[in-house]
Protein backbone atom coordinates (compact mmCIF):
# COMPACT_ATOMS: atom_id res chain seq x y z
CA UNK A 1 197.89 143.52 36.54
CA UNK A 2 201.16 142.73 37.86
CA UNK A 3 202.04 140.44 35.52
CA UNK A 4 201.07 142.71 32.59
CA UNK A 5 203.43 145.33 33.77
CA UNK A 6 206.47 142.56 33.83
CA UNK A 7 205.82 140.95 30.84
CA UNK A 8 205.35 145.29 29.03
CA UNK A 9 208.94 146.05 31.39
CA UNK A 10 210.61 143.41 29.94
CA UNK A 11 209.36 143.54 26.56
CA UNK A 12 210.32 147.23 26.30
CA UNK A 13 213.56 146.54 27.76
CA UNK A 14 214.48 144.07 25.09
CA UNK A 15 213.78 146.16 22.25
CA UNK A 16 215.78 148.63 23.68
CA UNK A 17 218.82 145.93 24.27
CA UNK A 18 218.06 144.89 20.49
CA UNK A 19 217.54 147.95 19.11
CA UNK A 20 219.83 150.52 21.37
CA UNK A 21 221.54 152.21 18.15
CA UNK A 22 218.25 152.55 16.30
CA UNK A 23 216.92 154.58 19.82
CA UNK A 24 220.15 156.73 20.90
CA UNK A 25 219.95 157.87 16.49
CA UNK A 26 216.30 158.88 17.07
CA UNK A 27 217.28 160.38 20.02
CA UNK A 28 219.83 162.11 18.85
CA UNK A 29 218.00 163.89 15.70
CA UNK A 30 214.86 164.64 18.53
CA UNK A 31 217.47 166.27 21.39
CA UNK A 32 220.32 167.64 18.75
CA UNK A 33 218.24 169.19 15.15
CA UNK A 34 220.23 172.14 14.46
CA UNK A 35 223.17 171.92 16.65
CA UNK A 36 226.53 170.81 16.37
CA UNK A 37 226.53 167.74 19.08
CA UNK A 38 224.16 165.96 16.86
CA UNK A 39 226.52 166.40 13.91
CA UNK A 40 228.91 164.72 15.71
CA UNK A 41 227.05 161.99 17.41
CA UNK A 42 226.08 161.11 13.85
CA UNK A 43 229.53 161.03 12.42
CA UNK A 44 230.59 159.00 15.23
CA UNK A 45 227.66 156.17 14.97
CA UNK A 46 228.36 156.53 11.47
CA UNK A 47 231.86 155.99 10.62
CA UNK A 48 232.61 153.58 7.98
CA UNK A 49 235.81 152.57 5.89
CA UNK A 50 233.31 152.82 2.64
CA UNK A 51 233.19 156.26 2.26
CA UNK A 52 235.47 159.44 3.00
CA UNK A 53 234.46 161.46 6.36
CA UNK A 54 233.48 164.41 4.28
CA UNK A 55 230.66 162.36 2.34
CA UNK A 56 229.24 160.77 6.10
CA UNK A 57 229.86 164.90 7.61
CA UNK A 58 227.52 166.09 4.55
CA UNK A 59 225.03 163.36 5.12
CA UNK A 60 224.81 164.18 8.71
CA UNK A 61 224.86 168.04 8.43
CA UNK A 62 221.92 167.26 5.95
CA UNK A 63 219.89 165.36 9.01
CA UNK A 64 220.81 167.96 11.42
CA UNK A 65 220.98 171.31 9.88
CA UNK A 66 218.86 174.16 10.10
CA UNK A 67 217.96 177.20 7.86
CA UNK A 68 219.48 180.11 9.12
CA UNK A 69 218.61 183.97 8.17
CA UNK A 70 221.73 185.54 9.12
CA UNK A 71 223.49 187.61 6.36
CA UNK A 72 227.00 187.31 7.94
CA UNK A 73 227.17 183.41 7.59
CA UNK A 74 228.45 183.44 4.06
CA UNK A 75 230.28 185.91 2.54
CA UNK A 76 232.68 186.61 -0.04
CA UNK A 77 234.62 186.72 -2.96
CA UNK A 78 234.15 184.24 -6.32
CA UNK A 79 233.73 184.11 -10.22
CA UNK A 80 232.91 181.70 -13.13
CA UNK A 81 235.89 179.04 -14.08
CA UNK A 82 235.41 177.60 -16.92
CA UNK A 83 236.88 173.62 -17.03
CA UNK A 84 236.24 171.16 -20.14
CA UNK A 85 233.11 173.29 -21.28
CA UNK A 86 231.53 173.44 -17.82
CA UNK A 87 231.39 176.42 -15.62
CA UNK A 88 232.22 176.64 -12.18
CA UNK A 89 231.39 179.33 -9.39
CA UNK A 90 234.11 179.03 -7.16
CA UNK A 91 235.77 181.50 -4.59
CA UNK A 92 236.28 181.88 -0.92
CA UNK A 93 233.35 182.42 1.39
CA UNK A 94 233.73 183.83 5.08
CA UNK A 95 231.47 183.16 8.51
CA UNK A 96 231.34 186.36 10.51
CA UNK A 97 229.35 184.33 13.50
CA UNK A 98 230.78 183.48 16.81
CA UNK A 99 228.54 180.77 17.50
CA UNK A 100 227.48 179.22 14.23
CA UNK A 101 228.96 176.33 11.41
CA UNK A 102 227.92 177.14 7.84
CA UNK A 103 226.99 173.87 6.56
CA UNK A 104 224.85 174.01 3.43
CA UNK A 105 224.44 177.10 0.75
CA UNK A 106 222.07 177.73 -2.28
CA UNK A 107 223.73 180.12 -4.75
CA UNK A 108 222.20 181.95 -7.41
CA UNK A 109 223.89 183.16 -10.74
CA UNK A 110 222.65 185.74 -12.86
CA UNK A 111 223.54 186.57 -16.32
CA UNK A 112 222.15 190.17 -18.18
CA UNK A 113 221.86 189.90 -21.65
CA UNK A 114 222.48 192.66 -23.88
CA UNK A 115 218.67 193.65 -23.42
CA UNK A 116 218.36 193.42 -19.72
CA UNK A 117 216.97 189.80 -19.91
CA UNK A 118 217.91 187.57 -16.97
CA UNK A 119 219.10 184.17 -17.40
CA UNK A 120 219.27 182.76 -13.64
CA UNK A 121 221.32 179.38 -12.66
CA UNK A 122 220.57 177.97 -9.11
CA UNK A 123 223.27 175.41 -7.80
CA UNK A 124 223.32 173.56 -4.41
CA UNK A 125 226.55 173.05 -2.49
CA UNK A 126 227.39 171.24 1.29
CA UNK A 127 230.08 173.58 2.56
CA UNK A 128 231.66 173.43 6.39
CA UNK A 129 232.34 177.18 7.19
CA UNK A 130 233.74 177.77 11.32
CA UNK A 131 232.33 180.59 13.33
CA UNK A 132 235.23 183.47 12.37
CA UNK A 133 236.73 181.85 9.10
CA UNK A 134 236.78 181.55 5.96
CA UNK A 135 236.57 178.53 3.14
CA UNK A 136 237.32 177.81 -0.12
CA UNK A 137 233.93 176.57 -2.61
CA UNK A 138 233.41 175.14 -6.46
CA UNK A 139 229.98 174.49 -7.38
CA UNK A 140 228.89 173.31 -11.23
CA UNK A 141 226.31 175.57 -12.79
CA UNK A 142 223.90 173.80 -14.40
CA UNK A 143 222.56 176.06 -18.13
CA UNK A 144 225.31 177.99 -17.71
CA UNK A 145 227.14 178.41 -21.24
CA UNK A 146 230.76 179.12 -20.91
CA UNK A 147 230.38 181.27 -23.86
CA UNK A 148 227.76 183.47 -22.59
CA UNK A 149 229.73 184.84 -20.10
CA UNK A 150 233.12 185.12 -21.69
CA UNK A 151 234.68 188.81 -21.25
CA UNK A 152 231.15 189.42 -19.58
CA UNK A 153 232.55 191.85 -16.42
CA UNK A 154 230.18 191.76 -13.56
CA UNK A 155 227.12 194.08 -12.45
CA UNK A 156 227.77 197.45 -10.77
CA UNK A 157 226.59 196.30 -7.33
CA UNK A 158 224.21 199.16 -7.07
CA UNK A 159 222.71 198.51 -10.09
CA UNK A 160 218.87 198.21 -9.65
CA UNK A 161 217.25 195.41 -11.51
CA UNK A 162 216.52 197.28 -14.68
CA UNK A 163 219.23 198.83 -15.30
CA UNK A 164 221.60 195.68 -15.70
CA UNK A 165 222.59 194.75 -19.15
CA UNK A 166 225.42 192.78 -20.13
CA UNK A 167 227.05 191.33 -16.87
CA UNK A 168 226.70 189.02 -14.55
CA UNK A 169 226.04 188.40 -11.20
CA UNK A 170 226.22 185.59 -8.06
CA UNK A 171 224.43 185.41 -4.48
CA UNK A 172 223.38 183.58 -2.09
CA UNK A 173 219.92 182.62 -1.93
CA UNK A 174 219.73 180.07 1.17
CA UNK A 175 221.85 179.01 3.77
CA UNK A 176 221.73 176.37 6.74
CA UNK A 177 223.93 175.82 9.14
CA UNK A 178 224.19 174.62 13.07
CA UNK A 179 224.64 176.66 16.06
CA UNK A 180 227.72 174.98 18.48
């Protein structure tokens, strides 16, 4: 019985000598899902002359971030740009939260046809927004023809859904983010 123990003890300390990164990253993502720390325990175990620090901070938010229902995490200002016959939403986005880091944002765009008919664009974008500031954004949105929306102004904002006809419109449909 004794020996069983010894030979299980030092088994299962070896793997942990051999395999001590591989334990402290599960750790980490079991101990640290949806806060900052583990964000930055990544990026640290992570680092790597390869690839820039925002491409290994976007792969770790992705790990570590959680979805969040709070309507002050992202807000603000932004419109189509049109560059070599692709369209761009891009603008500046704010965090009203004391206590939480916007990481990750779905964004909807809507364009009203002359009819009333919707044409909806969904676009994806990793974003780092600080509690209390602000942050620049340019996503690409995919089916969205640059000459669909050219001189098209944008909806009334209380303009209920069936009363929208030529004009667009952008939101945001899904955020994540980690609390500090």
């Amino acid at each position: 019985m004794r020996l069983t123990f010894l030979f299980f003890t030092v088994c299962l300390a070896i793997y942990f000598i051999f395999n001590l990164e591989s334990v402290q990253l599960r750790l980490n993502e079991k101990l640290n899902r949806g806060k900052l720390a583990g964000i930055e325990s990544c990026v640290i175990s992570s680092g790597s002359e390869l690839v820039s620090k925002q491409t290994i901070r976007n792969h770790c938010s992705s790990q570590f971030h959680i979805q969040f229902y709070f309507d002050r995490m992202a807000e603000g200002k932004a419109g189509p740009i049109e560059r070599d016959n692709v369209v761009f939403l891009e603008g500046d986005l704010n965090n009203f939260t004391s206590d939480k880091v916007t990481t990750w944002l779905e964004f909807e765009f809507r364009v009203y046809d002359e009819d009333g008919e919707e044409n909806e664009s969904n676009a994806e974008a990793f974003v780092w927004i600080e509690p209390n500031s602000s942050s620049e954004f340019s996503v690409r949105l995919p089916n969205v023809n640059p000459e669909t929306i050219k001189d098209l102004p944008f909806c009334a904002r209380d303009a209920e859904q069936g009363q929208r006809f030529s004009c667009m419109g952008w939101g945001i449909s899904s955020q994540k983010g980690v609390n500090l």
